[in-house]
Structures are given as C-alpha cells and as structure tokens.
C-alpha atoms as a PDB file:
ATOM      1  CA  UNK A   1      90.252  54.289-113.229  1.00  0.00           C
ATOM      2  CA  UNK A   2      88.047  57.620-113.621  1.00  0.00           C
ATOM      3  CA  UNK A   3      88.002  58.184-109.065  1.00  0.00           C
ATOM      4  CA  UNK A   4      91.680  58.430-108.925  1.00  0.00           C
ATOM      5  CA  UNK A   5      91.574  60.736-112.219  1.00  0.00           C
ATOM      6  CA  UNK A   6      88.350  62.943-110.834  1.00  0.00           C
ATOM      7  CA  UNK A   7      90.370  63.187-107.225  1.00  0.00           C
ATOM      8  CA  UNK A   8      93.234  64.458-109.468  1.00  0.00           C
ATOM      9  CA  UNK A   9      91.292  66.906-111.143  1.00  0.00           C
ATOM     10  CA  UNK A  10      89.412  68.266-107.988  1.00  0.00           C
ATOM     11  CA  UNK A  11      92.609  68.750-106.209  1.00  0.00           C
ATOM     12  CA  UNK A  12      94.040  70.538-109.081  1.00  0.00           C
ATOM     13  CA  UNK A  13      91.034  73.362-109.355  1.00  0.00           C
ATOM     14  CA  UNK A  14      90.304  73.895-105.806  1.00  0.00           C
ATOM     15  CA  UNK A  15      94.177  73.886-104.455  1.00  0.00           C
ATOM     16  CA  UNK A  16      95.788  77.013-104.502  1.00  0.00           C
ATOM     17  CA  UNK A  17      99.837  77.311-104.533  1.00  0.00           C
ATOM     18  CA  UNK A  18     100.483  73.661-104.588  1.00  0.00           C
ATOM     19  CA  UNK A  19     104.072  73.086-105.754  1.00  0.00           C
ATOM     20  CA  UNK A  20     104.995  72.546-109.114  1.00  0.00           C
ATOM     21  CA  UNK A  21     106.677  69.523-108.859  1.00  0.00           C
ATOM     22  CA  UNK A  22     103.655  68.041-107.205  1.00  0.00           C
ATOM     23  CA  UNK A  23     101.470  70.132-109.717  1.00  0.00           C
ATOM     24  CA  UNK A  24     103.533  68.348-112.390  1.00  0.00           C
ATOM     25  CA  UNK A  25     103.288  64.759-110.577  1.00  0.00           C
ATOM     26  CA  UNK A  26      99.547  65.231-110.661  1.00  0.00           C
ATOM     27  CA  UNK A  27      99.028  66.318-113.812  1.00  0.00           C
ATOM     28  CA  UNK A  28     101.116  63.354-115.245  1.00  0.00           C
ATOM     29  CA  UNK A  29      99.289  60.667-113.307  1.00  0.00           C
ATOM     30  CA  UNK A  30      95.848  62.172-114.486  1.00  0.00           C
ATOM     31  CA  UNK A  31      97.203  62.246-118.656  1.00  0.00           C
ATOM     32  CA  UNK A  32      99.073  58.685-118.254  1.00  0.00           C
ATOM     33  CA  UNK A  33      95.751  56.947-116.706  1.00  0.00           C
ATOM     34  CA  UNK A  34      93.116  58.993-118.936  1.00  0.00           C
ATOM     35  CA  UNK A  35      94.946  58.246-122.213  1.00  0.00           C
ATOM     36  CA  UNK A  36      96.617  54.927-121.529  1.00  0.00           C
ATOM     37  CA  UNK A  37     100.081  55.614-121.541  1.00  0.00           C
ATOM     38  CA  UNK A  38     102.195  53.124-119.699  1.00  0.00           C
ATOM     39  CA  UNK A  39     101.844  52.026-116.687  1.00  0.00           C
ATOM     40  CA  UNK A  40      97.973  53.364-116.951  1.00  0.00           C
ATOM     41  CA  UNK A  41      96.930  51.018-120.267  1.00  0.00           C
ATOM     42  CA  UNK A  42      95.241  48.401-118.240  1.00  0.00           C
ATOM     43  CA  UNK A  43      92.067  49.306-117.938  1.00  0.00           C
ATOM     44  CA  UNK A  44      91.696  49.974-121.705  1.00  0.00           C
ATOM     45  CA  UNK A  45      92.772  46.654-122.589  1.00  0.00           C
ATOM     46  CA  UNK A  46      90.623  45.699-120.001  1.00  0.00           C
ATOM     47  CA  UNK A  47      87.745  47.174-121.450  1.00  0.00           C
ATOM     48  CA  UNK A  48      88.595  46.569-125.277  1.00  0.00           C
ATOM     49  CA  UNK A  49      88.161  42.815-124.205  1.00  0.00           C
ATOM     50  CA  UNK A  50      85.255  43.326-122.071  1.00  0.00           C
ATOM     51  CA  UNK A  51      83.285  45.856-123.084  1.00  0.00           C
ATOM     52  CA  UNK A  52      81.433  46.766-126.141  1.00  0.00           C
ATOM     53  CA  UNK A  53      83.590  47.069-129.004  1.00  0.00           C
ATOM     54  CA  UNK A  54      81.724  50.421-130.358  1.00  0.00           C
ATOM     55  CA  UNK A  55      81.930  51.831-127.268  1.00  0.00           C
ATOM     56  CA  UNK A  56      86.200  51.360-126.309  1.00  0.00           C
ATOM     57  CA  UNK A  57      86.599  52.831-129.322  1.00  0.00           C
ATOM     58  CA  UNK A  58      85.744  56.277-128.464  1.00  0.00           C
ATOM     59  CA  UNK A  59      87.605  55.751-125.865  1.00  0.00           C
ATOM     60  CA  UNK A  60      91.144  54.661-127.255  1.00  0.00           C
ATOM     61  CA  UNK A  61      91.109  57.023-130.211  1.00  0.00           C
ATOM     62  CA  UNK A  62      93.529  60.004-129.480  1.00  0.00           C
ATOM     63  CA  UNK A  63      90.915  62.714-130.293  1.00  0.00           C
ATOM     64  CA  UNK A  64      89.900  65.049-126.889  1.00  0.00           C
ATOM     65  CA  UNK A  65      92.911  64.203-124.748  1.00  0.00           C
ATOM     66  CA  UNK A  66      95.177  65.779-126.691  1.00  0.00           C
ATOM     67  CA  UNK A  67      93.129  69.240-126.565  1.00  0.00           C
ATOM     68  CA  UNK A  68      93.121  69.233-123.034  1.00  0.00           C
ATOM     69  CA  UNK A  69      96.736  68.648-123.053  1.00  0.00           C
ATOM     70  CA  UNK A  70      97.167  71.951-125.637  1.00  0.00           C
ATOM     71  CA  UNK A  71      94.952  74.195-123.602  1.00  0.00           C
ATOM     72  CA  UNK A  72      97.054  73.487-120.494  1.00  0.00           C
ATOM     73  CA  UNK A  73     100.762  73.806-122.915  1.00  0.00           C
ATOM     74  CA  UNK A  74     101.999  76.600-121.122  1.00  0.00           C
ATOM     75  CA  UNK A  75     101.033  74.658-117.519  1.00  0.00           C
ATOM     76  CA  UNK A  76     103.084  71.719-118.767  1.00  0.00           C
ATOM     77  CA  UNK A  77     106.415  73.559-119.352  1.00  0.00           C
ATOM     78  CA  UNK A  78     105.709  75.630-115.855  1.00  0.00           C
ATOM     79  CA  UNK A  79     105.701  72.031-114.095  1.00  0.00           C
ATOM     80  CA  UNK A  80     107.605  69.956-115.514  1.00  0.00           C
ATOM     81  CA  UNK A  81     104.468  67.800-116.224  1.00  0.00           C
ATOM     82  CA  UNK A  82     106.115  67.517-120.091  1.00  0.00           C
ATOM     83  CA  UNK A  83     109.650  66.285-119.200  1.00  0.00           C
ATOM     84  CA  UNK A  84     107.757  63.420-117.602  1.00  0.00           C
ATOM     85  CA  UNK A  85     104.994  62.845-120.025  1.00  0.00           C
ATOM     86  CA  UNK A  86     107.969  62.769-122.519  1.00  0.00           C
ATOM     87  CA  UNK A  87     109.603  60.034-121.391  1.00  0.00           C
ATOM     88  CA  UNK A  88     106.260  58.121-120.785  1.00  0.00           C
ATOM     89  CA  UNK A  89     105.547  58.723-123.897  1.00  0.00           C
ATOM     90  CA  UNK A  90     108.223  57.595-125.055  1.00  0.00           C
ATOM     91  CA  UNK A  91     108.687  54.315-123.155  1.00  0.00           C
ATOM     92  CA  UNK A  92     104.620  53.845-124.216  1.00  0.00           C
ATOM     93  CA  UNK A  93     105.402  54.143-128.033  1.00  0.00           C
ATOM     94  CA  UNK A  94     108.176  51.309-128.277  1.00  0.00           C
ATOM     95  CA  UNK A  95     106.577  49.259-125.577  1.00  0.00           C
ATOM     96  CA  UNK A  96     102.934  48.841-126.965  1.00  0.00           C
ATOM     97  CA  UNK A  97     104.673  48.870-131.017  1.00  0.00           C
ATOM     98  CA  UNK A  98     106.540  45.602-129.543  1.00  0.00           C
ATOM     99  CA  UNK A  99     103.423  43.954-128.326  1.00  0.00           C
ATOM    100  CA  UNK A 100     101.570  44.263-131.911  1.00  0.00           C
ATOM    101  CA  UNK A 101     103.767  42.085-132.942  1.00  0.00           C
ATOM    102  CA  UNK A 102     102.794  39.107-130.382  1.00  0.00           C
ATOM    103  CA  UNK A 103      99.104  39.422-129.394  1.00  0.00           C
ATOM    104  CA  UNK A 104      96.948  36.942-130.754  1.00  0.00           C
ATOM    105  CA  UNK A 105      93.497  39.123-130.342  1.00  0.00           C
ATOM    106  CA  UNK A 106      92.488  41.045-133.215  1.00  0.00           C
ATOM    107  CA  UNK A 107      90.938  43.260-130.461  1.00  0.00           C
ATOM    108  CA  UNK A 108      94.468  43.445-128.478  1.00  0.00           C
ATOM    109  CA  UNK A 109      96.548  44.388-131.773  1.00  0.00           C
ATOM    110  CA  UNK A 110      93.892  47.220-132.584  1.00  0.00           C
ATOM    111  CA  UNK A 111      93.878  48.441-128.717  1.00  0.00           C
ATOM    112  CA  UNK A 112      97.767  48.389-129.056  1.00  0.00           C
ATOM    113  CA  UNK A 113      98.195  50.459-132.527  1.00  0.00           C
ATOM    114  CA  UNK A 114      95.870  52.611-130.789  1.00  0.00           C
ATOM    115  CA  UNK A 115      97.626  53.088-128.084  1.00  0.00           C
ATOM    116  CA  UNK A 116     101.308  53.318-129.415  1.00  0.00           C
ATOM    117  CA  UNK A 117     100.451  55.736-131.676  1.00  0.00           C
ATOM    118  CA  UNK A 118      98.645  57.666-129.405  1.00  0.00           C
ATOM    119  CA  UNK A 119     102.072  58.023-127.141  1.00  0.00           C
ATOM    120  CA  UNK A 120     103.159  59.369-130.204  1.00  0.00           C
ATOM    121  CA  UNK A 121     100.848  62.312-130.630  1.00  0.00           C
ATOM    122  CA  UNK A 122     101.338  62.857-126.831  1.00  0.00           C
ATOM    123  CA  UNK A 123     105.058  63.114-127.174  1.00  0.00           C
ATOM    124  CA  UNK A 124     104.303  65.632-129.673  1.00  0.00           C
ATOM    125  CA  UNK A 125     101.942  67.277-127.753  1.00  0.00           C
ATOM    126  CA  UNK A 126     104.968  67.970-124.866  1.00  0.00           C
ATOM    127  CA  UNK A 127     106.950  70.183-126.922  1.00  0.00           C
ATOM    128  CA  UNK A 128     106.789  74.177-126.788  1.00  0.00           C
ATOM    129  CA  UNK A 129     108.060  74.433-129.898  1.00  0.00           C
ATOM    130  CA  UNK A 130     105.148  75.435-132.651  1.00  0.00           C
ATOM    131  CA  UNK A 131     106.274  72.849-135.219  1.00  0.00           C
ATOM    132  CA  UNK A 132     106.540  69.865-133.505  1.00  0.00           C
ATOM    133  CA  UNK A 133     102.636  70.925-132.048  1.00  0.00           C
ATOM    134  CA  UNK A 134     101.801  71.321-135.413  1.00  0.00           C
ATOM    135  CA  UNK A 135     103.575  67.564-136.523  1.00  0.00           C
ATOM    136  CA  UNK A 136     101.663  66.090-133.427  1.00  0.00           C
ATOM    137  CA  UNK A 137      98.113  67.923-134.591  1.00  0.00           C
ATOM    138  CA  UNK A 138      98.432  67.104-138.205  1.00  0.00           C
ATOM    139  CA  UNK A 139      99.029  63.589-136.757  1.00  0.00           C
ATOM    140  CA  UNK A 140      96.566  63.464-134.406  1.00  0.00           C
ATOM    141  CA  UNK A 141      93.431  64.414-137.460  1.00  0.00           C
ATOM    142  CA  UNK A 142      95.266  61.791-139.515  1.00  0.00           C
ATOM    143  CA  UNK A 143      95.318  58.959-137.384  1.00  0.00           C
ATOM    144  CA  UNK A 144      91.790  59.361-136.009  1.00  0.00           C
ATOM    145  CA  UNK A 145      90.814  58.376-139.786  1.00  0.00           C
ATOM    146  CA  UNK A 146      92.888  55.584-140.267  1.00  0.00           C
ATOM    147  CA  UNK A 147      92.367  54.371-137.195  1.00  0.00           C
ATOM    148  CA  UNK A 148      88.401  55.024-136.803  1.00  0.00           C
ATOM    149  CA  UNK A 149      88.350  53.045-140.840  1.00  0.00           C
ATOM    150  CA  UNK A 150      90.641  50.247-138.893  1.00  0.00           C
ATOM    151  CA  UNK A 151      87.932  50.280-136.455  1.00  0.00           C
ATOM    152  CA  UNK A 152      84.926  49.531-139.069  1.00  0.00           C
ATOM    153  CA  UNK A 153      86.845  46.769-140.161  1.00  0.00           C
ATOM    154  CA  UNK A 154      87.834  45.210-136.984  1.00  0.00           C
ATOM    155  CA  UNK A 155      83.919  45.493-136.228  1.00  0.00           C
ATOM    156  CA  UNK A 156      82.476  44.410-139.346  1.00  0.00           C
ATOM    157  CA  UNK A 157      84.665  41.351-139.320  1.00  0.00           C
ATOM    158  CA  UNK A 158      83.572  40.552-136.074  1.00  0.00           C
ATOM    159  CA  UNK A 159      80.524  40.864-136.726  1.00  0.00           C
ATOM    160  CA  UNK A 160      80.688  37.838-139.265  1.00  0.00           C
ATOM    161  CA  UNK A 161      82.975  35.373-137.955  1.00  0.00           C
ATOM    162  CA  UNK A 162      83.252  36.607-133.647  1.00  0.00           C
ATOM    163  CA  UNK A 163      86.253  37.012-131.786  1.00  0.00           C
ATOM    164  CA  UNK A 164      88.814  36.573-133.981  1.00  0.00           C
ATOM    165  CA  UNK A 165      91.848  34.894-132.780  1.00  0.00           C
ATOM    166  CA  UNK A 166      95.588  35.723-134.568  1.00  0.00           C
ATOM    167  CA  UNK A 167      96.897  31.853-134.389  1.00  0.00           C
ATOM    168  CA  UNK A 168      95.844  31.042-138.053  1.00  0.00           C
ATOM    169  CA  UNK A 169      95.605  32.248-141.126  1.00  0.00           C
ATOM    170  CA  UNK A 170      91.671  32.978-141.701  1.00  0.00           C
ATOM    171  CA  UNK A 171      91.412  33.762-145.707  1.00  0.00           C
ATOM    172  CA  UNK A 172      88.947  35.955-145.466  1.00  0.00           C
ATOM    173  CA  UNK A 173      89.571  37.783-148.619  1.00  0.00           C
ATOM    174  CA  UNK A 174      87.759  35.775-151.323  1.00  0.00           C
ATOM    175  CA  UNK A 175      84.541  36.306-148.985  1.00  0.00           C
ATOM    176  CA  UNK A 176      85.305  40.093-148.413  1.00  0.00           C
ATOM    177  CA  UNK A 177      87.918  41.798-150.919  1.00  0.00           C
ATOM    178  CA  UNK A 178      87.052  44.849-149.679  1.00  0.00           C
ATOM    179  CA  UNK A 179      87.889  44.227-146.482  1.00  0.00           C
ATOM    180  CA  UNK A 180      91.284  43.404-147.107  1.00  0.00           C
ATOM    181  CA  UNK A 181      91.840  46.354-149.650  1.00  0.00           C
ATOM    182  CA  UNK A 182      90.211  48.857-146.865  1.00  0.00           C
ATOM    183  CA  UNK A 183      92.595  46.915-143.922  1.00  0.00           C
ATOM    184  CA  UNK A 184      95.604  48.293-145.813  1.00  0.00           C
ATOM    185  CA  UNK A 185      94.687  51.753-146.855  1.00  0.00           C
ATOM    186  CA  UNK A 186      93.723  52.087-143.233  1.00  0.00           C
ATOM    187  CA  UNK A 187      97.246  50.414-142.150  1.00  0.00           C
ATOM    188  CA  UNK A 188      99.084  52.876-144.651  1.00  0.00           C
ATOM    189  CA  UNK A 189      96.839  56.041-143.360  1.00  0.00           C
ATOM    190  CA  UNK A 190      98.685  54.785-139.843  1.00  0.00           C
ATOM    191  CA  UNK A 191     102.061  54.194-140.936  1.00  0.00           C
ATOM    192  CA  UNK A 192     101.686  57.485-142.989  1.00  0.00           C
ATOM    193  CA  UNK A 193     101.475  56.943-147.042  1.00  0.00           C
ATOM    194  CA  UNK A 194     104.429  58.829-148.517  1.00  0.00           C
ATOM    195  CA  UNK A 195     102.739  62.469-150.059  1.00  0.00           C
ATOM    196  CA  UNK A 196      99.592  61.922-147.229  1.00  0.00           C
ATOM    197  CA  UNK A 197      99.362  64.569-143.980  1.00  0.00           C
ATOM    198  CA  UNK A 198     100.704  61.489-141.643  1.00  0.00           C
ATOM    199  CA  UNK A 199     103.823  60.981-143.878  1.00  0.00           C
ATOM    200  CA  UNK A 200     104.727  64.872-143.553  1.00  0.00           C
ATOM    201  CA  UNK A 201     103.818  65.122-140.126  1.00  0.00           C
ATOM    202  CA  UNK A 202     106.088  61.933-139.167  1.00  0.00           C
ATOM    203  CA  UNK A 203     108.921  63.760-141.046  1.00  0.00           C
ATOM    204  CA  UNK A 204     108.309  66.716-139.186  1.00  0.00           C
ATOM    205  CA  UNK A 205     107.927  65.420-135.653  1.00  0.00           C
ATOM    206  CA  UNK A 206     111.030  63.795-136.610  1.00  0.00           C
ATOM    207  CA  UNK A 207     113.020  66.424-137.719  1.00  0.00           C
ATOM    208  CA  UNK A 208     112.264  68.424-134.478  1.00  0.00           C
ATOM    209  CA  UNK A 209     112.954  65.642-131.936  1.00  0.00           C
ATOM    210  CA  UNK A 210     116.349  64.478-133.605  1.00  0.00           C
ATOM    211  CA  UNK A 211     118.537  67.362-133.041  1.00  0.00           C
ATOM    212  CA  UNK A 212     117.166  67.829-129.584  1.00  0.00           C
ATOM    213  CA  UNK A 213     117.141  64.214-128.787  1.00  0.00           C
ATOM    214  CA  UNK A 214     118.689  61.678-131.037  1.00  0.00           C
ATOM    215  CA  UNK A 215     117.602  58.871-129.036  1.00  0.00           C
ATOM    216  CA  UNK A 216     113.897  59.719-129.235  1.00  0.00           C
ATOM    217  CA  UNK A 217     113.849  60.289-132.752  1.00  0.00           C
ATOM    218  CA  UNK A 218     115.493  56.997-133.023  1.00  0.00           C
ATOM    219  CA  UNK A 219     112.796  55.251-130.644  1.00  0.00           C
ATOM    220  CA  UNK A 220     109.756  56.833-133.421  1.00  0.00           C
ATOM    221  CA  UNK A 221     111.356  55.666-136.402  1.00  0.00           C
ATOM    222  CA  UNK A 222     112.190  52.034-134.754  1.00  0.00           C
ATOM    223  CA  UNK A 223     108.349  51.797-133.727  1.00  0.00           C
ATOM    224  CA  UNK A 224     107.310  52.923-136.779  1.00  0.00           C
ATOM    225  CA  UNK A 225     108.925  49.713-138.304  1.00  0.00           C
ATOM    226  CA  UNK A 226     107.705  47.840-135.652  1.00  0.00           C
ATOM    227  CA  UNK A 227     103.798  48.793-136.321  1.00  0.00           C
ATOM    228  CA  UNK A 228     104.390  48.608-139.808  1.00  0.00           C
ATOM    229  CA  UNK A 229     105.847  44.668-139.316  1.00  0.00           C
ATOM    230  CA  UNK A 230     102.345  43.921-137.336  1.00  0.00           C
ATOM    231  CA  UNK A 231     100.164  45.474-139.743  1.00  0.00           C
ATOM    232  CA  UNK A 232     101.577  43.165-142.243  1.00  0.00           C
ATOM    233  CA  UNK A 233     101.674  40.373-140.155  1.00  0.00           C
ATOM    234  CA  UNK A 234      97.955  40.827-139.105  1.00  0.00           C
ATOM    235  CA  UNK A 235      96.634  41.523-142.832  1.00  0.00           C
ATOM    236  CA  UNK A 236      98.416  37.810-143.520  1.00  0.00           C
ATOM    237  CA  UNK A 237      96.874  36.260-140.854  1.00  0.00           C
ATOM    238  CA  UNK A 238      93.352  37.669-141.675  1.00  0.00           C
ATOM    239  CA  UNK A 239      92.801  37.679-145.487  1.00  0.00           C
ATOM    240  CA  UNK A 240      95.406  34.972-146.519  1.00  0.00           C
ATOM    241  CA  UNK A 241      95.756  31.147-146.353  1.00  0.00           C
ATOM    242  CA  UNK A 242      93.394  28.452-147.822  1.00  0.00           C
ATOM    243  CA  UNK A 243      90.811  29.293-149.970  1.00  0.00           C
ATOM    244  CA  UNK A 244      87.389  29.194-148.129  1.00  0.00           C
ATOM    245  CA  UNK A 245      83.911  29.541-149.561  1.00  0.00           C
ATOM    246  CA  UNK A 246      81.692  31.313-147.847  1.00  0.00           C
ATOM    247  CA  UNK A 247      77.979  32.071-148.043  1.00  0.00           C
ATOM    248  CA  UNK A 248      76.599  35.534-149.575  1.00  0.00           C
ATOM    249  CA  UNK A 249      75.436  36.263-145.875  1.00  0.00           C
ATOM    250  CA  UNK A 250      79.207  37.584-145.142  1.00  0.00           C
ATOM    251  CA  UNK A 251      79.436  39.783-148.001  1.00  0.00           C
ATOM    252  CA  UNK A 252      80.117  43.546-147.099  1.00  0.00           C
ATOM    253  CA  UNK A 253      76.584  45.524-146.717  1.00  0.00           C
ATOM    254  CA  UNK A 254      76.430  48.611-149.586  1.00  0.00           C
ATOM    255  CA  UNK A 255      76.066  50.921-146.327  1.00  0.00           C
ATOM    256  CA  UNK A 256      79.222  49.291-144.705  1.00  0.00           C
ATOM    257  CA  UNK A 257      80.988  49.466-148.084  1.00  0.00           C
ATOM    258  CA  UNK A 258      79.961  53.213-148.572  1.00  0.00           C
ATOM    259  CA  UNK A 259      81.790  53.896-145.186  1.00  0.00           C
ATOM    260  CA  UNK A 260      85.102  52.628-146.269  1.00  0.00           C
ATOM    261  CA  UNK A 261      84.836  54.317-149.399  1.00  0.00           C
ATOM    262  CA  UNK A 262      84.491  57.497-147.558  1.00  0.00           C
ATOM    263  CA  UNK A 263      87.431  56.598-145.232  1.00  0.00           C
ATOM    264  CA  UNK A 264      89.586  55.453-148.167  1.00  0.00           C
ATOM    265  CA  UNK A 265      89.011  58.827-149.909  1.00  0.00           C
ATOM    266  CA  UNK A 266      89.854  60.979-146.293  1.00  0.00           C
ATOM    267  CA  UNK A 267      92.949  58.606-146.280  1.00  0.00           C
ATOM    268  CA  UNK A 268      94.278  58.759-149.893  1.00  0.00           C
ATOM    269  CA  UNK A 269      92.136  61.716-151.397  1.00  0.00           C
ATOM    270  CA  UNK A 270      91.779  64.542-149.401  1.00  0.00           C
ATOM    271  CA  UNK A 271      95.243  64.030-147.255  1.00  0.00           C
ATOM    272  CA  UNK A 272      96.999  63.950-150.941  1.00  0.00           C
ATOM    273  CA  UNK A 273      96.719  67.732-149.957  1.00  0.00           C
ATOM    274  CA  UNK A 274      98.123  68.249-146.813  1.00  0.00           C
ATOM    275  CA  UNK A 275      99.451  71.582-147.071  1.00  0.00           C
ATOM    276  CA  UNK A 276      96.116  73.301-146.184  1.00  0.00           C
ATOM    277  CA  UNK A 277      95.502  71.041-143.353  1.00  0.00           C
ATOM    278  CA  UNK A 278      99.078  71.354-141.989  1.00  0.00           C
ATOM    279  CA  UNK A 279      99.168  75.317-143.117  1.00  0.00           C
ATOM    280  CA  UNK A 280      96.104  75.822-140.905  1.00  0.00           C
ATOM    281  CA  UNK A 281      97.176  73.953-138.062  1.00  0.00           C
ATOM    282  CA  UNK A 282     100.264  75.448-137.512  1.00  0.00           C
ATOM    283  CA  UNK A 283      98.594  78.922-138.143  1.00  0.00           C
ATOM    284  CA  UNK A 284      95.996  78.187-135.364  1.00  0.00           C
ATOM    285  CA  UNK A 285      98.848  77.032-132.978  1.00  0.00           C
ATOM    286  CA  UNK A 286     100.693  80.451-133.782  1.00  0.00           C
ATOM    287  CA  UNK A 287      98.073  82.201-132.622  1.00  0.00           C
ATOM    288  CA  UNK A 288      97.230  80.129-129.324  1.00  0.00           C
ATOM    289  CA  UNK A 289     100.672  80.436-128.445  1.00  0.00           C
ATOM    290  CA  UNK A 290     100.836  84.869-129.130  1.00  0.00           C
ATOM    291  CA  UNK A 291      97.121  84.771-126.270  1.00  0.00           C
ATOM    292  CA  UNK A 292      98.817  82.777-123.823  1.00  0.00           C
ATOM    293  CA  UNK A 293     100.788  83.957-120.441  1.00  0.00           C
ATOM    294  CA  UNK A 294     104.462  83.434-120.200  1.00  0.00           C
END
C-alpha cells in the first residue's frame, strides 16, 4: 500500500502545473489508501489480523492524517480533493458502522470502530468552514482516548484468553470487572458521553453538515446508532453469559489497571470541561485560516 502512496506523493512535489482535477484525483487516492477510507481499508484489516496488535494500532488511530489533511485545507477546496473525500467519507462512515455489527473478531470490530469513526473526523476535516474544523478536531483528541483505552483492553484481554472470537458469550467479567467497567467508559468516550468534548463536537459537526446537507447529517447520526448497537452487542458477548471461575493469573496487573484509570479520568474527568479544549481549538484554527493564501 505505501509504493502507490510514495509515487503519489513524489508526483505531487516535483510536478509543476498539473491540473487540478488530476491534482484533486491524486490527492484523494493518497488520503483514502493512507487512512483507510473505503475502497483503501484492506490492507489495515489486513494487517490488524496479521500483524502485531501494538503495532496496527498506531496505525488505525486517526491522529497524524488528519494534520496533514489541515495543513493542505486550502489545497483541498482549490482541487476539489474535498468534494470527493466527502463523499468517501461518507460512504466509509455508514459502511464500516454496518460491519461492527456482524464481525465475529474482536480484532475486526476494533479495526472497524476505528475506521468508521475515523471517516468521520475526515468528513470533518473537508469543510472550509472554521466550526465544523473545530467539531472534527475536538473529535479527533477525543476519540484518540477512547479509542487508544479500547485498545488496552482489546490487548490486555488478548493477552489472557488469545484471539477472541464474537460467536459466544465469554463472561469475562467476574475474572476482570475492570475490564468490563473500562470497555464501556471507553465505548461512551466513542459514542460521545452527553456533557464530554465528543458529545459537543458530534452536535456541532452536526449542526454544520445538516443545513448544508441533510442527507449527510442524517448518514452521522444513523452510524452513530449503528456503533453504539455494536458496542453493546460486543460488551454482551465479552463480559456476560455463564459464570466462569478463573484463576488469579487473569486478574488485571496494578500497572494495567493504573492505565485505565488514567484513560477513564481523560474520558469522564478532564473532557467534563470541554470548553477550553474546544475554545482553543477553534481559536488555533482561526488563526491558521487568517496565514493562509486564498
């Protein structure tokens, strides 16, 4: 996947007056195979399944990509490249929030929340307009905790018991309570907890896509439900069903439980005060927007 996106790249610094439209075409090829949007999500799932699971997660986490994609904002619009991110975006977020609800991988459901809500924060991303940036960026530092936490968990349970498989209902919580409590503060941090920096953001993006675009804001809210189905679905499936006793060996370490704590308390403590986070975003944003060329 990375020669087709390094050809991309090359051609796009060393080409001079290359068309937009092709600049655009380019541009969305390189963005739809770097950060998994559909049809580029192969090789992540791919490499969820195959590869290390410490190491696909830095790669399916929506942290740099969408920094590259702000730095080059005012490139987008001149393209086109947004118009057709948009609606890959678009078709990524309702597409992958479907298949949550059918894989039976643990690994597959995390790579697909990951990657659904990264469309998301890459539809976002697409707009010009300063709020709906800011919605996407307050998103983006929101779901990197929830979904880093989710990642811990996904890891520490495999860790215990191997690949985990979605068929049956595991009961897991009697060995590892905090598992199960961490599991959904990390699934509400995703959804976005009503009064947390993902709930507000959600509204906002929202509220800026609707009047523009009914039918997108429709698609959001729709895979919202969708992702919030699977989480509960999954959360049944892992830490419910017949009671199971388990040896002390696959208790939760102090070191792994002082990591959830921390990503509980980014979840529900710190992001129970969004308004500096968002205020500061959108400030930053303001001010990117005044330095660059129209």
């Amino acid at each position: 996947h990375w020669v087709p996106t390094w050809l991309i790249a090359i051609t796009l610094a060393f080409a001079n007056n290359l068309p937009n439209e092709i600049t655009g075409c380019l541009i969305t090829i390189m963005v739809v195979i770097r950060m998994g949007i559909f049809p580029g999500h192969a090789w992540l799932v791919y490499l969820t399944e195959k590869c290390s699971f410490t190491i696909a997660l830095l790669f399916i986490t929506p942290i740099t990509p969408t920094l590259i994609l702000l730095a080059n904002n005012q490139l987008l619009h001149d393209t086109h490249a947004s118009l057709y991110l948009s609606w890959f975006a678009i078709a990524s977020t309702i597409y992958f929030a479907g298949l949550t609800l059918v894989q039976r991988s643990l690994r597959n459901f995390f790579t697909y929340l990951c990657l659904a809500l990264s469309a998301m924060v890459v539809l976002g991303v697409c707009s010009h307009e300063t709020l709906q940036l800011t919605a996407a960026f307050s998103l983006r530092n929101s779901l990197w905790v929830a979904l880093i936490g989710m990642g811990i968990i996904v890891r520490a349970l495999e860790a215990r018991h191997g690949i985990l498989s979605l068929f049956q209902n595991h009961g897991f919580y009697e060995s590892t309570p905090m598992l199960g409590i961490a599991f959904l503060a990390c699934g509400l941090g995703c959804v976005g907890f009503p009064g947390t920096s993902a709930f507000i953001s959600f509204e906002m993006m929202a509220d800026e896509i609707i009047p523009s675009s009914p039918f997108f804001g429709m698609v959001i809210v729709f895979s919202e439900a969708l992702i919030s189905i699977s989480l509960l679905m999954v959360y049944f499936k892992l830490f419910c069903g017949k009671k199971t006793v388990w040896s002390d060996i696959f208790k939760v370490r102090l070191r792994e439980m002082i990591a959830l704590w921390i990503i509980i308390f980014l979840i529900f403590g710190f992001r129970f005060l969004p308004h500096a986070d968002i205020a500061t975003t959108h400030h930053n944003l303001e001010k990117l927007s005044t330095q660059q060329p129209h």
